[in-house]
N, C-alpha and C. Protein backbone atom coordinates (compact mmCIF):
# COMPACT_ATOMS: atom_id res chain seq x y z
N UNK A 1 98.11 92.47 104.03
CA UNK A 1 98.22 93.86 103.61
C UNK A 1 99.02 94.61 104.66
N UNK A 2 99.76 95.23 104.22
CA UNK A 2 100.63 96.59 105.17
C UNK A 2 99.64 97.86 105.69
N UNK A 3 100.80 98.04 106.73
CA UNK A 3 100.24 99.21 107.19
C UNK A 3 99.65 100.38 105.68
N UNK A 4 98.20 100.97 106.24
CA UNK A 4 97.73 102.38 105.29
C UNK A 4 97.72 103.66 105.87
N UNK A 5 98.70 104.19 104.93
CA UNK A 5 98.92 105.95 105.70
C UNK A 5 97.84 106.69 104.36
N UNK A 6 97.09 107.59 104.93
CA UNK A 6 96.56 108.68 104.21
C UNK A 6 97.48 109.76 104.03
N UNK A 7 97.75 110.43 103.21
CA UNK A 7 98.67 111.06 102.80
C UNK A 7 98.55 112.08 101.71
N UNK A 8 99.08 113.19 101.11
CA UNK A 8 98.46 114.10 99.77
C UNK A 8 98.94 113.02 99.06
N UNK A 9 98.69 112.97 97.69
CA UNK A 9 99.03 112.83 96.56
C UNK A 9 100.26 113.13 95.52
N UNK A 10 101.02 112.41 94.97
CA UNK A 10 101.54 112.50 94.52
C UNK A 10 101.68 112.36 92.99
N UNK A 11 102.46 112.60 92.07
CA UNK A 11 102.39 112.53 91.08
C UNK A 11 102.43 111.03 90.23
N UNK A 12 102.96 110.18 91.14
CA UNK A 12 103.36 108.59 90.24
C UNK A 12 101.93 108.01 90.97
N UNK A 13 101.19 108.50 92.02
CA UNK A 13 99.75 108.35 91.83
C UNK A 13 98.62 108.49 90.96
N UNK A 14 99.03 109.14 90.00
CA UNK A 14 97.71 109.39 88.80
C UNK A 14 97.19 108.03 88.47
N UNK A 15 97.77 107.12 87.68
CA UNK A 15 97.78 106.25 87.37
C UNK A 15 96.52 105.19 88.04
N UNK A 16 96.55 105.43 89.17
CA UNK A 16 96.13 104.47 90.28
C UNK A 16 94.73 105.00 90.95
N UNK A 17 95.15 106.89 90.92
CA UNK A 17 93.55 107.59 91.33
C UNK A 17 92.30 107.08 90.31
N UNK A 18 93.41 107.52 89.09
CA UNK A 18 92.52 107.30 87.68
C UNK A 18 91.92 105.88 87.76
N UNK A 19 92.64 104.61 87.95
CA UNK A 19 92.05 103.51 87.71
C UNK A 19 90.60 103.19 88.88
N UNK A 20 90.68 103.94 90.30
CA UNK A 20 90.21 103.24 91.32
C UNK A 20 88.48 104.37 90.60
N UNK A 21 88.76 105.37 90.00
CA UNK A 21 87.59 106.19 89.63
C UNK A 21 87.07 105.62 88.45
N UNK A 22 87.75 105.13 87.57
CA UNK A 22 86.65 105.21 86.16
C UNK A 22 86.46 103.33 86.80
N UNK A 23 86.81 102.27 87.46
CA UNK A 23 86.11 101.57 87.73
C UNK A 23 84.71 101.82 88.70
N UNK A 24 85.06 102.57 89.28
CA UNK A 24 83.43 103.17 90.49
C UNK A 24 82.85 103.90 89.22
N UNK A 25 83.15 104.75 88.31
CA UNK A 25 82.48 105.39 87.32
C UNK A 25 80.98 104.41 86.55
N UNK A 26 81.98 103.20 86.05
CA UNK A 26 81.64 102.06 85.38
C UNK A 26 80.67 101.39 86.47
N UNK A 27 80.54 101.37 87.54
CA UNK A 27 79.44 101.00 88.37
C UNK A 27 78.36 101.88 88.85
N UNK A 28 78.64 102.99 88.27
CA UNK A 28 77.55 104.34 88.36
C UNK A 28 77.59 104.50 89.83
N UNK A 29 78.65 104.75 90.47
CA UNK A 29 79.03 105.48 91.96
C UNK A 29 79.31 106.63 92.12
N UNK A 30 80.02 107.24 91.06
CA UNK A 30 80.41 108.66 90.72
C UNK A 30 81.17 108.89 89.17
N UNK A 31 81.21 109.74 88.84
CA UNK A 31 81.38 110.42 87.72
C UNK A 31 83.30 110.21 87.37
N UNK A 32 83.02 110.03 86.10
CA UNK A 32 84.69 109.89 85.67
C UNK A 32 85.61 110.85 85.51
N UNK A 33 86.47 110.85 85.50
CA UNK A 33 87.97 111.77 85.36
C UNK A 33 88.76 111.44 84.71
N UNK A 34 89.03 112.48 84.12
CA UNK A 34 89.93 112.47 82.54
C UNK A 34 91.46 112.48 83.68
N UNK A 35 92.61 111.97 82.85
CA UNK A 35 94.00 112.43 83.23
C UNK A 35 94.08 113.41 83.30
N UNK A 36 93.94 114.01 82.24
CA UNK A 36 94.10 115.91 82.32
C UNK A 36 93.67 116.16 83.23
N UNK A 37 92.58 116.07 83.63
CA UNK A 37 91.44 116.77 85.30
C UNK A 37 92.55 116.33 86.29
N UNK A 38 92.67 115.10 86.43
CA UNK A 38 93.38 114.36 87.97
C UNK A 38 95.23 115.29 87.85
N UNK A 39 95.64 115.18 86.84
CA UNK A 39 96.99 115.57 86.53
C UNK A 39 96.74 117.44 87.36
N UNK A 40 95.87 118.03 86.39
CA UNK A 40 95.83 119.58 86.58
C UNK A 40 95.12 119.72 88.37
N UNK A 41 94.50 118.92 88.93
CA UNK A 41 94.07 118.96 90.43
C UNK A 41 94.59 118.26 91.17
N UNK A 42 95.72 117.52 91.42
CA UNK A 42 96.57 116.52 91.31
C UNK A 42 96.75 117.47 93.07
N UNK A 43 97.17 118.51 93.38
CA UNK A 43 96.95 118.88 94.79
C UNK A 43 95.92 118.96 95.56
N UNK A 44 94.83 118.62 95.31
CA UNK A 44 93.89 118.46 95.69
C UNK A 44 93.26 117.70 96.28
N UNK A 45 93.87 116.10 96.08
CA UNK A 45 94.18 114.67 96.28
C UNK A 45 94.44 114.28 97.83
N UNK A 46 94.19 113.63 98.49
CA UNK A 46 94.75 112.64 98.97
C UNK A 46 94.28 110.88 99.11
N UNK A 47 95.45 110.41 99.39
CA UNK A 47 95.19 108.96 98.86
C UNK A 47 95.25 108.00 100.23
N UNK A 48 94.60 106.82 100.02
CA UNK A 48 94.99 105.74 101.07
C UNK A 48 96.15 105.00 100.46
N UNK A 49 97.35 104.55 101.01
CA UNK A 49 98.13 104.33 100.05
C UNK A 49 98.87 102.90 101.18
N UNK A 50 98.72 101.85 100.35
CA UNK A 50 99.48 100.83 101.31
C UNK A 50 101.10 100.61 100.91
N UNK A 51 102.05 100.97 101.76
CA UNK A 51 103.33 101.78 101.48
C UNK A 51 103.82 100.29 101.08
N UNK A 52 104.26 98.99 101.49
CA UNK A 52 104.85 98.02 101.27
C UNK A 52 104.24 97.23 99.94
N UNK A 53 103.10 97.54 99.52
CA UNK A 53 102.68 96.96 98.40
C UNK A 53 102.85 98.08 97.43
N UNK A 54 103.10 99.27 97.39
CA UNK A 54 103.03 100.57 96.79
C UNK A 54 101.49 100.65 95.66
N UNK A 55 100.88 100.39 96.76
CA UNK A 55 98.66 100.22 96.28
C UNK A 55 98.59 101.53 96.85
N UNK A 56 97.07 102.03 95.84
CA UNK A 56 96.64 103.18 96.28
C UNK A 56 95.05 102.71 96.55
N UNK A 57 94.50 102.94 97.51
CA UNK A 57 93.07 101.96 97.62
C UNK A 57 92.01 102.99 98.12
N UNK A 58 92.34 104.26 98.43
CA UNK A 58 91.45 105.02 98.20
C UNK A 58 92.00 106.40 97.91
N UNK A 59 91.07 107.36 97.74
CA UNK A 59 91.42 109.16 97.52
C UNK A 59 89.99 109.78 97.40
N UNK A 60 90.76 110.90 97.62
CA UNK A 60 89.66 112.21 97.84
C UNK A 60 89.94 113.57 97.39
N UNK A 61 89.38 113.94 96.70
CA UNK A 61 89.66 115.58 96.69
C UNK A 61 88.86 116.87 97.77
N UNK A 62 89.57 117.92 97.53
CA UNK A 62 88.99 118.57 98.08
C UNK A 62 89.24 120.19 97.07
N UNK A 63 88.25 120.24 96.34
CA UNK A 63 88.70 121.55 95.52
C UNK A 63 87.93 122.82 95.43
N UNK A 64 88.93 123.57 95.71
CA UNK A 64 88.49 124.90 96.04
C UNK A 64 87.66 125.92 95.04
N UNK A 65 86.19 126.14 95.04
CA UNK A 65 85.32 126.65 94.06
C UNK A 65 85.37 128.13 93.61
N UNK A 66 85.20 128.18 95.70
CA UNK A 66 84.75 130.09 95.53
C UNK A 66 85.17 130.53 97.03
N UNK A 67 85.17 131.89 96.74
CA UNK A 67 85.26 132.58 98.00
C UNK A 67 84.58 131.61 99.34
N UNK A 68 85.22 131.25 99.95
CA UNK A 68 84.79 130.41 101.30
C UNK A 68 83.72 129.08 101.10
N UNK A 69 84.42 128.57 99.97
CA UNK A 69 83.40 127.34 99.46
C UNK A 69 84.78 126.51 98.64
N UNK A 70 84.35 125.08 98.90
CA UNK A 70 85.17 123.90 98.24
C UNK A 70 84.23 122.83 98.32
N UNK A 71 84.61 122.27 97.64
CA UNK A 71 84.13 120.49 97.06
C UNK A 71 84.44 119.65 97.25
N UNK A 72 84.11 118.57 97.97
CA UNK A 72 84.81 117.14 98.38
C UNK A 72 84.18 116.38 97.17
N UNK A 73 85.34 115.86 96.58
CA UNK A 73 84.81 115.16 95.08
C UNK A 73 85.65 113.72 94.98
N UNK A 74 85.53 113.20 94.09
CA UNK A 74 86.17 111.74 93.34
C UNK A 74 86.56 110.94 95.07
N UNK A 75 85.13 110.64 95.98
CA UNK A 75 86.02 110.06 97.08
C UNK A 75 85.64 108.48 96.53
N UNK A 76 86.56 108.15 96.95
CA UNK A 76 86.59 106.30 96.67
C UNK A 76 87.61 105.71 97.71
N UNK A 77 86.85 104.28 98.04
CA UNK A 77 87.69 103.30 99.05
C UNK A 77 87.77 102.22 98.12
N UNK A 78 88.95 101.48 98.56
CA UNK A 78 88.61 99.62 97.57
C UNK A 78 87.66 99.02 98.28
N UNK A 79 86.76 98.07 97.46
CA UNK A 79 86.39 97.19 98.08
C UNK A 79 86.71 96.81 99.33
N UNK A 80 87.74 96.18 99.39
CA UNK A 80 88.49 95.42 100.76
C UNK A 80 88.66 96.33 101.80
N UNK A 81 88.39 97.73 101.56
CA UNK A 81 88.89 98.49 102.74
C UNK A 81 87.26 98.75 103.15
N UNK A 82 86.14 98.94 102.45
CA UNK A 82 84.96 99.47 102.92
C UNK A 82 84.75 99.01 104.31
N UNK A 83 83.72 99.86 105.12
CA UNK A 83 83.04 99.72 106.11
C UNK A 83 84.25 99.80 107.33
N UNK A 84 85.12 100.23 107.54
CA UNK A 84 86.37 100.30 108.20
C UNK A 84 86.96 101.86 108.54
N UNK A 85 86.13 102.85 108.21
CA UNK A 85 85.92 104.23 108.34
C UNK A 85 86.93 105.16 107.53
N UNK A 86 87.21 104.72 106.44
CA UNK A 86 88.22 104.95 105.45
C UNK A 86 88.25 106.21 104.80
N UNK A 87 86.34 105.80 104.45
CA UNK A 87 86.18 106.99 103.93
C UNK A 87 85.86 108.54 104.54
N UNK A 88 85.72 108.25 105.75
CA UNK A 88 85.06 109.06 106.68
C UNK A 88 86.47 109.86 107.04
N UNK A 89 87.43 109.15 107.41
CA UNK A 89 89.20 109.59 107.21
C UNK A 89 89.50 110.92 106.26
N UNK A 90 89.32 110.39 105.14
CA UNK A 90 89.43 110.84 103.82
C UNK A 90 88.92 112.25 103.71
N UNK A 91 87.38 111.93 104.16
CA UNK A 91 86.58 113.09 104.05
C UNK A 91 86.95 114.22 105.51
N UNK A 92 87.02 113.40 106.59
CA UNK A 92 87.60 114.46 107.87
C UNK A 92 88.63 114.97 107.38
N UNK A 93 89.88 114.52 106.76
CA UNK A 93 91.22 114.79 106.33
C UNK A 93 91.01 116.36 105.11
N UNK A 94 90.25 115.93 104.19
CA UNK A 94 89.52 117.15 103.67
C UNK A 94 88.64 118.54 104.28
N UNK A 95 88.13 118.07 105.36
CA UNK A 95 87.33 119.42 105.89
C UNK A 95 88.23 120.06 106.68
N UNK A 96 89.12 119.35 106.93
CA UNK A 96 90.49 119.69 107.76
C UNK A 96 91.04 120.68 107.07
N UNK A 97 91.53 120.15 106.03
CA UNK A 97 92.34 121.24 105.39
C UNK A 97 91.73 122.80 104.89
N UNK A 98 90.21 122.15 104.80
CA UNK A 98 88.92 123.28 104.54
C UNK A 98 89.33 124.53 105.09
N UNK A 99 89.21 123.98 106.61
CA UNK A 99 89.65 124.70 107.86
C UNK A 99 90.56 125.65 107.62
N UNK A 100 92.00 124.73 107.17
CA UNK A 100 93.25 125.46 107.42
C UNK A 100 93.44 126.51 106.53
N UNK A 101 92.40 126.22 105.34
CA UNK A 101 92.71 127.15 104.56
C UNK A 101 91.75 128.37 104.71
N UNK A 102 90.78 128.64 105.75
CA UNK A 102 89.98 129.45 105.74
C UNK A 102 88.44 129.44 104.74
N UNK A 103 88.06 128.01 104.54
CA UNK A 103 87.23 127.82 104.15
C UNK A 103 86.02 127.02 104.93
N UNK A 104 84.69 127.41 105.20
CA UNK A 104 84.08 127.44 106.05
C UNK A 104 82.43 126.72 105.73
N UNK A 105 82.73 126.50 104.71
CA UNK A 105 81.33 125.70 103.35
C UNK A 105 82.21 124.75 102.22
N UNK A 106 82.04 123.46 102.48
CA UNK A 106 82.14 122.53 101.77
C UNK A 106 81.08 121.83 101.51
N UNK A 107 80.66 121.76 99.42
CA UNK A 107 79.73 120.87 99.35
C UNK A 107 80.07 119.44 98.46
N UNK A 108 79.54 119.01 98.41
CA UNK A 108 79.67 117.63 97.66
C UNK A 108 78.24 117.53 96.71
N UNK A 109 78.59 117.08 95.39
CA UNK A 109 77.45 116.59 94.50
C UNK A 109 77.61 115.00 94.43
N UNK A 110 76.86 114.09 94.92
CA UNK A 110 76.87 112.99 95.39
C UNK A 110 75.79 111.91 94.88
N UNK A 111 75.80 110.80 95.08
CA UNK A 111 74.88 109.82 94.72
C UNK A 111 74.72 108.76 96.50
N UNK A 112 75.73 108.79 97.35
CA UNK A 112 75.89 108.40 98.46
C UNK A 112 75.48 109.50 99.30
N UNK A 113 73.60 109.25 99.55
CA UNK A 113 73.63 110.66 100.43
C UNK A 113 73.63 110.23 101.98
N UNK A 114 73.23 108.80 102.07
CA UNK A 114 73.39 108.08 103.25
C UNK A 114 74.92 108.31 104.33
N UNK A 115 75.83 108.33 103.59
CA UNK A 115 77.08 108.04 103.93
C UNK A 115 77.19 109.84 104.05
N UNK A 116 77.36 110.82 103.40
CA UNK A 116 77.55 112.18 103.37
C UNK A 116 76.80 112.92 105.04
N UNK A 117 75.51 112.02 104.68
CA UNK A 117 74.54 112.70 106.08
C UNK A 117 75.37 112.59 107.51
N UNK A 118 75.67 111.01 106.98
CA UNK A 118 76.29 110.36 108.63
C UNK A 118 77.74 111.60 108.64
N UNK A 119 77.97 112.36 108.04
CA UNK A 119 79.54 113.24 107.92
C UNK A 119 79.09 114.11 108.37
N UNK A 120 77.82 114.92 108.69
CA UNK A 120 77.70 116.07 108.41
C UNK A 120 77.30 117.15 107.68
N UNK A 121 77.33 116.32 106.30
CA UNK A 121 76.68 116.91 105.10
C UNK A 121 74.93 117.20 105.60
N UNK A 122 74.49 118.34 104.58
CA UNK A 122 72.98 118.22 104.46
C UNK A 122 72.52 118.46 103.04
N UNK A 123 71.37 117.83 103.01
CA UNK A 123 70.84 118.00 101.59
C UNK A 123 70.66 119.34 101.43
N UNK A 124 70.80 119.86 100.19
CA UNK A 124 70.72 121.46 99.78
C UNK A 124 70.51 121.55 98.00
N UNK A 125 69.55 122.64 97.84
CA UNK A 125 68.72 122.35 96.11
C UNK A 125 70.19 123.04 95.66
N UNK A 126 70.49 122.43 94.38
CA UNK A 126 71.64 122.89 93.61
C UNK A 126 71.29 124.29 93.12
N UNK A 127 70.28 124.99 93.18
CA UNK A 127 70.16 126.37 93.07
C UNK A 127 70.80 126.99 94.12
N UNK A 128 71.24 126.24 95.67
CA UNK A 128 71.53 127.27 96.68
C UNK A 128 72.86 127.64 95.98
N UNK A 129 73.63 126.60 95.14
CA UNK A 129 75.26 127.05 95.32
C UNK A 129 75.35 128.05 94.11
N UNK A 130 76.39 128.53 94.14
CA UNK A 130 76.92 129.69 93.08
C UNK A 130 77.07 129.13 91.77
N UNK A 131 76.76 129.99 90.79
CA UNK A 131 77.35 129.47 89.60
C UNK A 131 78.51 128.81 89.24
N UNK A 132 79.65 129.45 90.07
CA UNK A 132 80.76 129.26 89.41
C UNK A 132 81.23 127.19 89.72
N UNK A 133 80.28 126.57 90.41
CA UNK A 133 80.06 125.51 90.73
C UNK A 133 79.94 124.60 89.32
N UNK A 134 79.21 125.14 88.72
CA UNK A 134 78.74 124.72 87.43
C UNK A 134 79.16 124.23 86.54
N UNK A 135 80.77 125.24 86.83
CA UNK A 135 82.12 125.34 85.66
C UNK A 135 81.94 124.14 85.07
N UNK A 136 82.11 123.27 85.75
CA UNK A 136 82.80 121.71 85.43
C UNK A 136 81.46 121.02 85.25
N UNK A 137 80.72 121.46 85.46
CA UNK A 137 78.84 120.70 84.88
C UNK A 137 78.94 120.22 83.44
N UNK A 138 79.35 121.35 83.04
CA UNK A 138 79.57 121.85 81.26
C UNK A 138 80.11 120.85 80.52
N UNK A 139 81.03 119.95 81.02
CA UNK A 139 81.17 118.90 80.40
C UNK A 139 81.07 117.67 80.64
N UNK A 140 79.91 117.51 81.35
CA UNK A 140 79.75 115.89 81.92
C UNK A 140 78.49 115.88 81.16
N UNK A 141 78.47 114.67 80.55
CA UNK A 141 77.21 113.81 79.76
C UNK A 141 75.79 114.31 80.43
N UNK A 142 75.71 114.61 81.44
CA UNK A 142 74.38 114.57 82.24
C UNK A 142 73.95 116.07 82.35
N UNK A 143 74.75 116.65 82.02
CA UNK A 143 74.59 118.20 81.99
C UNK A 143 73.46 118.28 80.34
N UNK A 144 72.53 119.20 81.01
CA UNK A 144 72.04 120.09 82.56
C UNK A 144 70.29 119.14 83.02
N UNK A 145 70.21 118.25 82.00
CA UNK A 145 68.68 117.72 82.26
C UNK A 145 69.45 116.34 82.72
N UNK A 146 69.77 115.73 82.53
CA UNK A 146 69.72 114.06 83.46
C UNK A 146 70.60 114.05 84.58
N UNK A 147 71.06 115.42 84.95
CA UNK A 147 71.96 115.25 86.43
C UNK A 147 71.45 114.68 87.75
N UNK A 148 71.65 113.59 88.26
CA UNK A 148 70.94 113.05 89.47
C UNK A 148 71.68 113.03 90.21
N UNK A 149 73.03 113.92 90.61
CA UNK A 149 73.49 113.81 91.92
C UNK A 149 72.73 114.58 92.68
N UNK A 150 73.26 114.71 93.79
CA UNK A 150 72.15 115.53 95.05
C UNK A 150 73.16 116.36 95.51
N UNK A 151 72.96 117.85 96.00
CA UNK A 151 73.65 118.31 96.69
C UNK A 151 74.06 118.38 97.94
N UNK A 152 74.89 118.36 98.16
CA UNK A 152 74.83 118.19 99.74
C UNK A 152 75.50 119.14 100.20
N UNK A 153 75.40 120.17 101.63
CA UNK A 153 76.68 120.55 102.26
C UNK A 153 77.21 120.88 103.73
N UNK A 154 78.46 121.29 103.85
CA UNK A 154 78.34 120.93 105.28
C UNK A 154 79.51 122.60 105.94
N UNK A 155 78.99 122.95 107.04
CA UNK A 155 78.69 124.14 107.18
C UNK A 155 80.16 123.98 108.44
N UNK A 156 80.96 124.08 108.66
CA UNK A 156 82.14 124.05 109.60
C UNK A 156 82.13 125.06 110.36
């Protein structure tokens, strides 16, 4: 395998975000994404991307909710890259930008609360966050009685 640069996202990436999510979807790791979603948040992205094989083996979002609040969402590593601090990259690379943009509360709705804690994250009842969080509740299967992610968040 070649060198892996983390990097934003690009557009001939959809393809590849999309595939590495609805397979983790299909293993009940996190929640799926339509093209339309990944296409329309498509800046939001960044990817692990191995430049000589032109592979995308992990990504992350980071999307902006509310006044001084964003979401670290759809994070995924490949297989082959786990346990190698990939994701932890991904997710620093995101609170980073948190930062730059003057955002100061990032939460995550998660099923990995093990991995979130070791970041920084803290558990928090989904009543603490704002409605406007919700937006996108509205159309996932699990909305509003079988939702079992956990909230988590992390305070910069």
């Amino acid at each position: 395998m070649g060198p892996i640069c983390l990097r934003k996202a690009n557009i001939q990436d959809v393809p590849a975000i999309h595939g590495l999510l609805m397979q983790n979807s299909q293993l009940g790791l996190l929640l799926p994404r339509s093209y339309s979603d990944l296409y329309s948040h498509l800046r939001d992205f960044f990817v692990l991307d191995v430049s000589n094989e032109k592979a995308i083996l992990g990504c992350c979002a980071l999307s902006i909710t509310w006044k001084n609040l964003a979401e670290i969402r759809s994070l995924v590593v490949a297989t082959s890259l786990e346990r190698q601090g990939w994701g932890r990259r991904l997710v620093e690379t995101s609170l980073s930008e948190a930062l730059t943009l003057g955002i100061y509360r990032v939460f995550t709705l998660t099923y990995q609360i093990n991995f979130f804690a070791k970041n920084g994250f803290e558990e928090v009842g989904k009543e603490n966050l704002p409605q406007k969080v919700w937006a996108e509740c509205l159309h996932c299967p699990k909305y509003p009685d079988c939702c079992d992610e956990v909230a988590m968040i992390h305070h910069l």
